[in-house]
N, C-alpha and C. Protein backbone atom coordinates (compact mmCIF):
# COMPACT_ATOMS: atom_id res chain seq x y z
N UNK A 1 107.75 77.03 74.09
CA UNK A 1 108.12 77.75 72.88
C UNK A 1 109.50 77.30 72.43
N UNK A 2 109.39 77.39 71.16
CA UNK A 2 110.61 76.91 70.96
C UNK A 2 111.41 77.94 69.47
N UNK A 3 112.48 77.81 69.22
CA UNK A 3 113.13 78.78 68.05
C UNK A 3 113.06 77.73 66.58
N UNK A 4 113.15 78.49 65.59
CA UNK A 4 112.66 77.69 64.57
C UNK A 4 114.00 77.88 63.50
N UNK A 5 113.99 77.59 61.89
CA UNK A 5 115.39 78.02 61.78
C UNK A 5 115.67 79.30 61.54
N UNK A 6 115.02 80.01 60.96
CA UNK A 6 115.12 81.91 61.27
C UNK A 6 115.19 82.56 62.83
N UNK A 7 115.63 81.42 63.53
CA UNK A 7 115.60 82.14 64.66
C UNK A 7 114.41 82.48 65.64
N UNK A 8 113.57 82.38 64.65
CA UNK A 8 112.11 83.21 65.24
C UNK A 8 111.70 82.29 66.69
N UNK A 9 110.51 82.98 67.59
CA UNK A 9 110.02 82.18 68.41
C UNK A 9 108.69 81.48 68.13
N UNK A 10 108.25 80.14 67.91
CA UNK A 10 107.38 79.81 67.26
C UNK A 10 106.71 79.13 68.97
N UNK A 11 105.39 79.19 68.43
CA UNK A 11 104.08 78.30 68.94
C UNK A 11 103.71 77.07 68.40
N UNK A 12 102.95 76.38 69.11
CA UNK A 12 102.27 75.40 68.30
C UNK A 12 100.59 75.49 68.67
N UNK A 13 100.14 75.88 67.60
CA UNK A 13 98.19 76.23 67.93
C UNK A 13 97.60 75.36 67.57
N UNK A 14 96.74 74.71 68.16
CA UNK A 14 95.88 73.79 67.92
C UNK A 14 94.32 73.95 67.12
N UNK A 15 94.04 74.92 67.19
CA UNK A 15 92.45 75.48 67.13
C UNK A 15 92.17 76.68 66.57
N UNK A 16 91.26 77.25 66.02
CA UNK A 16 90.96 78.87 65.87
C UNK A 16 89.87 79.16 66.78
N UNK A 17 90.30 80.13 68.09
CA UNK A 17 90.01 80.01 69.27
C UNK A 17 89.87 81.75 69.59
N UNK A 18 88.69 82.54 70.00
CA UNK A 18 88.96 83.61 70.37
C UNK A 18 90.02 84.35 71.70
N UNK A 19 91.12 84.58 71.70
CA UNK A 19 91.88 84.80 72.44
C UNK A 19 91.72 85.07 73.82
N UNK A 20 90.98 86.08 73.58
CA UNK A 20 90.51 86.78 75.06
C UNK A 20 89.25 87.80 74.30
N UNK A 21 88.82 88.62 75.42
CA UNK A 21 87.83 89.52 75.49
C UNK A 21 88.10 90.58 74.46
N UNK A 22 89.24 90.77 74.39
CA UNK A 22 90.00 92.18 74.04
C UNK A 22 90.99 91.85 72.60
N UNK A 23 91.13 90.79 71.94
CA UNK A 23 91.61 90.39 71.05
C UNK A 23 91.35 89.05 70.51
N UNK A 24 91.38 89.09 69.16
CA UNK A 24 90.77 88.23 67.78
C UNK A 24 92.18 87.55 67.22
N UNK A 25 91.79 85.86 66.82
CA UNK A 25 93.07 85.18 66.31
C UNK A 25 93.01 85.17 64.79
N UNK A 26 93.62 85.35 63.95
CA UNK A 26 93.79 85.19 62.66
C UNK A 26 94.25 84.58 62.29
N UNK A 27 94.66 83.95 60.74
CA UNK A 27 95.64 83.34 60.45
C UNK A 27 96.03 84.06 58.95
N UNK A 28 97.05 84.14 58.81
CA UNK A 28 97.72 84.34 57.19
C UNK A 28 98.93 83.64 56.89
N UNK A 29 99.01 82.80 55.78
CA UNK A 29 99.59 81.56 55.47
C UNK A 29 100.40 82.17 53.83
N UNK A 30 101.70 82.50 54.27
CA UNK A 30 102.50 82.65 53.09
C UNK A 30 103.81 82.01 52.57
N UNK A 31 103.42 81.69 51.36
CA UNK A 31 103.95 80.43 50.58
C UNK A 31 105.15 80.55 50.59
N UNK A 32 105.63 81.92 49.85
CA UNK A 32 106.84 82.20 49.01
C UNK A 32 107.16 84.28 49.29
N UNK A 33 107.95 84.02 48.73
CA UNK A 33 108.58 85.60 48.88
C UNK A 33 107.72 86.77 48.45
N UNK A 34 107.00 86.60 47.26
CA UNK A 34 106.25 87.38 46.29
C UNK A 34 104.86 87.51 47.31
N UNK A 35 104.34 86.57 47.69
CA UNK A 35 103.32 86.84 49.30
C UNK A 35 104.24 87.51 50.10
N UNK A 36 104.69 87.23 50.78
CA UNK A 36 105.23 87.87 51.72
C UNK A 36 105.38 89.60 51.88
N UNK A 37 105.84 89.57 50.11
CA UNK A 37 105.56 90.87 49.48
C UNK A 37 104.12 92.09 49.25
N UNK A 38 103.19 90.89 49.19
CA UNK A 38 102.17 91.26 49.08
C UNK A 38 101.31 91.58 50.28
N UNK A 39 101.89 90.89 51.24
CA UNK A 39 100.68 91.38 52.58
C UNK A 39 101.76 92.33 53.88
N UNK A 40 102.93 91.86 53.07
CA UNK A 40 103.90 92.76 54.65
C UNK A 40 103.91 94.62 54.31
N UNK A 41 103.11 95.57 55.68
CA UNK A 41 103.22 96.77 55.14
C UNK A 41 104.51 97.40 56.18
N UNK A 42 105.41 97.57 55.14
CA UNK A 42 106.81 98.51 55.80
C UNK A 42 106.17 99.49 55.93
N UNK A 43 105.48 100.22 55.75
CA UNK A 43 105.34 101.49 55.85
C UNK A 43 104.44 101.99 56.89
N UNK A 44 104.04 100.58 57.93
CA UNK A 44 103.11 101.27 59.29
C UNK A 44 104.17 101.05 60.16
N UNK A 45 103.92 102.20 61.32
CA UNK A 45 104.70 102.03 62.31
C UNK A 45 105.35 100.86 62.76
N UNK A 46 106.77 100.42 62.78
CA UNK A 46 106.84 98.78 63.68
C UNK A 46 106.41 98.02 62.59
N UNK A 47 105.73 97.42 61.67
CA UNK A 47 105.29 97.07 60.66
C UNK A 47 104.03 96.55 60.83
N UNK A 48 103.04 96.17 59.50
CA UNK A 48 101.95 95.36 59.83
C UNK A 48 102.26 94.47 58.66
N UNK A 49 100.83 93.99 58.81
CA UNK A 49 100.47 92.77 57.58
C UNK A 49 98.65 93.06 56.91
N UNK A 50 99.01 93.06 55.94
CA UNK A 50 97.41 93.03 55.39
C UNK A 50 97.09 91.61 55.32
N UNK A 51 95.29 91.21 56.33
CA UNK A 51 95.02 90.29 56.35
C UNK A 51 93.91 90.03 55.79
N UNK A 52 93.58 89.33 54.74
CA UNK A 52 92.42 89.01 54.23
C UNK A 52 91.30 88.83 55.09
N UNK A 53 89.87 88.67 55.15
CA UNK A 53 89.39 88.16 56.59
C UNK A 53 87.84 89.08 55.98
N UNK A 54 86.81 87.96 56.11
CA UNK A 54 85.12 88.71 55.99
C UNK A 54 84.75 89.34 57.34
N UNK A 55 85.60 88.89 58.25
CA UNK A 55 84.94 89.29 59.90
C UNK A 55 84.94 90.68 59.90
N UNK A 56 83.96 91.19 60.83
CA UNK A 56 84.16 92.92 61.07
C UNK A 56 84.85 93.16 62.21
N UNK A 57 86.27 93.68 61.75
CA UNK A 57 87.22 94.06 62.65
C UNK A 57 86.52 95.98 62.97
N UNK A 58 87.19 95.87 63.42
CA UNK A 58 86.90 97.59 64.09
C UNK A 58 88.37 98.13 64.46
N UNK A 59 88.62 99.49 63.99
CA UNK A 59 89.45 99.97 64.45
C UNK A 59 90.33 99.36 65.81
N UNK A 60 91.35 99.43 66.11
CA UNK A 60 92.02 99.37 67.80
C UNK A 60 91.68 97.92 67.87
N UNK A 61 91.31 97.24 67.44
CA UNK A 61 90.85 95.82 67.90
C UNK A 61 92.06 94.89 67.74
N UNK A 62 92.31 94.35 69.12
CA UNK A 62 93.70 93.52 70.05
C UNK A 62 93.90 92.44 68.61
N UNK A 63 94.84 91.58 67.68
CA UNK A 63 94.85 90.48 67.10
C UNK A 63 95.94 89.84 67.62
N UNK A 64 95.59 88.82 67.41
CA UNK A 64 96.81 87.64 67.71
C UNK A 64 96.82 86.84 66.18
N UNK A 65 98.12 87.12 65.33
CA UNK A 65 98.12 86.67 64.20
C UNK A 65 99.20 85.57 64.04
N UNK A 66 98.46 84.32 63.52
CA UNK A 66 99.07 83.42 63.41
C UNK A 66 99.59 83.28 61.99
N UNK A 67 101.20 83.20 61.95
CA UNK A 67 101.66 83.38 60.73
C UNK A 67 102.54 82.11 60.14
N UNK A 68 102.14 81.59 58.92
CA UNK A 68 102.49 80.99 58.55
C UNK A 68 103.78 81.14 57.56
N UNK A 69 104.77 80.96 58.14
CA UNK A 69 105.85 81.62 56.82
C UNK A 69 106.43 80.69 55.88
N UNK A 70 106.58 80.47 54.88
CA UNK A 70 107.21 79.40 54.11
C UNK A 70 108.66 78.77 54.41
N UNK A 71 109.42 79.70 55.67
CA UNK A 71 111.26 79.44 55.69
C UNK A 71 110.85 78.48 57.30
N UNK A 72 109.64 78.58 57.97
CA UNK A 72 109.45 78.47 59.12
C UNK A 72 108.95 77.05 59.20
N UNK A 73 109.12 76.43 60.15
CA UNK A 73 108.40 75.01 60.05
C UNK A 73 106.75 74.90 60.74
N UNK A 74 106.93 75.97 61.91
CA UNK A 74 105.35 76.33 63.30
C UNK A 74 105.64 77.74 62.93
N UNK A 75 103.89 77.50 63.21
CA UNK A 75 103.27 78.77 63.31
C UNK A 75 104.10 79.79 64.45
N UNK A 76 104.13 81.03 63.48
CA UNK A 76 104.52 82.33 64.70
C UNK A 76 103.66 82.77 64.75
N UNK A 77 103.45 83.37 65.88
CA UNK A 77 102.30 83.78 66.82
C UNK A 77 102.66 85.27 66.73
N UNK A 78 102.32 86.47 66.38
CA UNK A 78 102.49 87.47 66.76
C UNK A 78 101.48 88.64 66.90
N UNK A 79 101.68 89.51 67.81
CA UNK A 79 100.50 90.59 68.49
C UNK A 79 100.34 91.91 68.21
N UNK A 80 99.36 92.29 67.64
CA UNK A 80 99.21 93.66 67.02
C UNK A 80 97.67 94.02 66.85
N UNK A 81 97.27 94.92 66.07
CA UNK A 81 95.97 95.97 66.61
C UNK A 81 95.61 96.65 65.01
N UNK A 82 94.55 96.19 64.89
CA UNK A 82 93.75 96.64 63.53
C UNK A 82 93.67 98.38 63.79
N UNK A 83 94.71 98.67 62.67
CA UNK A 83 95.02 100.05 62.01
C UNK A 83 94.08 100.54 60.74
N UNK A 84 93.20 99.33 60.00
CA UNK A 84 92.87 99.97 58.90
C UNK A 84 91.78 98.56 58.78
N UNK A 85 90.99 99.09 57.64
CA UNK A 85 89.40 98.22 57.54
C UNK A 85 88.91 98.27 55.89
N UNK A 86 89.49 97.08 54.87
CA UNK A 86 89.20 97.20 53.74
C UNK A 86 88.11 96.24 53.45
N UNK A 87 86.57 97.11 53.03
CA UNK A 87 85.46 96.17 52.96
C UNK A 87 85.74 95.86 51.60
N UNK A 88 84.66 95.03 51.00
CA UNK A 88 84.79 94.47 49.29
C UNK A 88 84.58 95.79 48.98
N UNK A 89 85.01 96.08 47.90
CA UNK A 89 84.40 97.24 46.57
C UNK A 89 85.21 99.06 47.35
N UNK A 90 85.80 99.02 48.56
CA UNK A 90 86.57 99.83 48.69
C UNK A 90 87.54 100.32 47.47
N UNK A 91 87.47 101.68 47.21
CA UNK A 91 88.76 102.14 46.36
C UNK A 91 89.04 100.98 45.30
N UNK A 92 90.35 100.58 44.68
CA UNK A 92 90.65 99.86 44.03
C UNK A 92 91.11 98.31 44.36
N UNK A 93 91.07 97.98 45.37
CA UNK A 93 91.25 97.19 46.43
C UNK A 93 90.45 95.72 46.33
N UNK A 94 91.02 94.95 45.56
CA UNK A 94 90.25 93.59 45.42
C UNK A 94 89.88 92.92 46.57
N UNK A 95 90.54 92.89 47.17
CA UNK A 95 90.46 92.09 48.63
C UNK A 95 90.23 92.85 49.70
N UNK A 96 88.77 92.45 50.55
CA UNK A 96 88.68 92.52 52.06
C UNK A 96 89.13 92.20 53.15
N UNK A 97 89.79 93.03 53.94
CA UNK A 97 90.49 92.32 55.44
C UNK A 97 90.34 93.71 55.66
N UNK A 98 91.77 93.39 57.07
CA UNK A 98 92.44 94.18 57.80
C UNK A 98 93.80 94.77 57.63
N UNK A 99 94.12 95.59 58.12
CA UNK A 99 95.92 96.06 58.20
C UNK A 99 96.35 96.07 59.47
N UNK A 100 97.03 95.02 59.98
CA UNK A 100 97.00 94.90 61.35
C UNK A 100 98.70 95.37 62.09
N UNK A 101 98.57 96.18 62.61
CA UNK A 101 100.07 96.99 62.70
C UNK A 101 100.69 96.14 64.14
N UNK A 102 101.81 95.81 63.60
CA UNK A 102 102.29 94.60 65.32
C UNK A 102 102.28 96.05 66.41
N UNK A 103 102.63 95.14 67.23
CA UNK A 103 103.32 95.90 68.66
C UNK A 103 104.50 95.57 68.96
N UNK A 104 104.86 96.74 69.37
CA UNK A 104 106.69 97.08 69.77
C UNK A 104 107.59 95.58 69.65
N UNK A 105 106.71 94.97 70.27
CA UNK A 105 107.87 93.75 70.77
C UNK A 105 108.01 92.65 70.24
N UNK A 106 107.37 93.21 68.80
CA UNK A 106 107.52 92.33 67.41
C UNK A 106 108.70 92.40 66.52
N UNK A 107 109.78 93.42 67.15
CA UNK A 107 110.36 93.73 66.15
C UNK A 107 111.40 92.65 65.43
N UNK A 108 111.46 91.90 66.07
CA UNK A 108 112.46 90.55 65.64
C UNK A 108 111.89 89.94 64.28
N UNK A 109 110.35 89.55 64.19
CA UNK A 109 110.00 89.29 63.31
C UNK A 109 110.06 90.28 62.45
N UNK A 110 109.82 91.62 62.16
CA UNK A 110 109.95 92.48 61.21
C UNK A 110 111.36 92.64 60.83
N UNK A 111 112.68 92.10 61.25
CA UNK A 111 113.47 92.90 60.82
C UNK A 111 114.08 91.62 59.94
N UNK A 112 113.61 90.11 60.37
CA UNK A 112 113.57 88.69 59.78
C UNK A 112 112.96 89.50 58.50
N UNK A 113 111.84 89.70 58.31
CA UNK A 113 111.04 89.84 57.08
C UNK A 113 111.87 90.98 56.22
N UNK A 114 112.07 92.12 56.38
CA UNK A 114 112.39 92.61 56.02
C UNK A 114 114.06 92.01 55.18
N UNK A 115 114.67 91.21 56.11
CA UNK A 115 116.22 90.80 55.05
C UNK A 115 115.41 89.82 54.07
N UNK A 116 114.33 89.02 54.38
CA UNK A 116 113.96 88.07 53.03
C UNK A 116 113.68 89.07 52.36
N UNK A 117 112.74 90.09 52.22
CA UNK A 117 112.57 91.17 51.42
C UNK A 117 113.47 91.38 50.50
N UNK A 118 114.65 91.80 51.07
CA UNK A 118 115.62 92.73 50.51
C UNK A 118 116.32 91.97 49.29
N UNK A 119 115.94 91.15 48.78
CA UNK A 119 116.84 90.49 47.96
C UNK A 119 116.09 90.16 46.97
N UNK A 120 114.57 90.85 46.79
CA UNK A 120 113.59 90.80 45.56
C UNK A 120 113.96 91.90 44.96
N UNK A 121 113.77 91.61 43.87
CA UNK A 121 113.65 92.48 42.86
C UNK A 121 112.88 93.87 42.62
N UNK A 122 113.63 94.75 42.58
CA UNK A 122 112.75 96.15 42.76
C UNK A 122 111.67 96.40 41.56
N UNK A 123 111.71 95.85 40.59
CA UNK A 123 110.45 96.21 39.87
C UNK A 123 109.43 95.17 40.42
N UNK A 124 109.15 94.33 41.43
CA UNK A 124 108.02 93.98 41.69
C UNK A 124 106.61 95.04 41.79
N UNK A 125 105.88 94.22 41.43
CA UNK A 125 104.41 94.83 41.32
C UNK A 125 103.81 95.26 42.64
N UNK A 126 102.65 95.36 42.50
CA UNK A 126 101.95 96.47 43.50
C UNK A 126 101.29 95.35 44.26
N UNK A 127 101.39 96.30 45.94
CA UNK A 127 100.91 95.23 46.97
C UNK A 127 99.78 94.93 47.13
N UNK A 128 98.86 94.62 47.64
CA UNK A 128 97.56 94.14 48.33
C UNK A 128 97.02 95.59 48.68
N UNK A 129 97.82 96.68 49.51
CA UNK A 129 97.67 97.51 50.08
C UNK A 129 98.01 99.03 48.93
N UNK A 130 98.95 98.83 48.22
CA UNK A 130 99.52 99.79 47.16
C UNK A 130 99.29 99.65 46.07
């Protein structure tokens, strides 16, 4: 493993590979700030990410999400647990996935995301999730 220039701890993945028994690999690939905006949810515990995805996740279900960030050069790897389940035609909700809430010992990456955050513009539009 190695640190990337945000500091972060990055991987290098070769494959889309089921992890283990007990957890599913994803990927979500964001370009620019205004994504970033759109799939990062401040508002779950520790934070999550809304992930696009046709697969049927199930509640509690282990992910290993491979994240592509635009400031980052390798994939970050980070670990968290499907909180929420948006099929097509749900509510107002264009897009199907997941809301996948990290675990505790993510918080480095959330608090990275959160300062790119902070320097958009408050009338941005409504998220993926809002």
């Amino acid at each position: 493993m190695e640190k990337n220039k945000l500091g972060l701890t990055t991987k290098r993945i070769v494959s889309d590979i089921l992890v283990d028994s007990d957890s599913y690999s994803c990927s979500l690939n964001i370009k620019n700030q205004n994504e970033l905006h759109q799939h990062f949810m401040p508002f779950v515990k520790g934070g999550g990410f809304f992930v696009p995805s046709k697969h049927s996740f199930s509640l509690g279900d282990g992910v290993q999400l491979r994240l592509s960030l635009f400031l980052a050069e390798d994939l970050i790897v980070i670990e968290g647990k499907v909180i929420w389940v948006s099929f097509n035609g749900d509510s107002s909700l264009d897009s199907q996935g997941v809301g996948v809430q990290l675990s505790a010992s993510e918080s480095e990456i959330v608090t990275t995301i959160k300062c790119l955050l902070d320097d958009m513009p408050q009338n941005h539009k409504s998220t993926l999730t809002m």
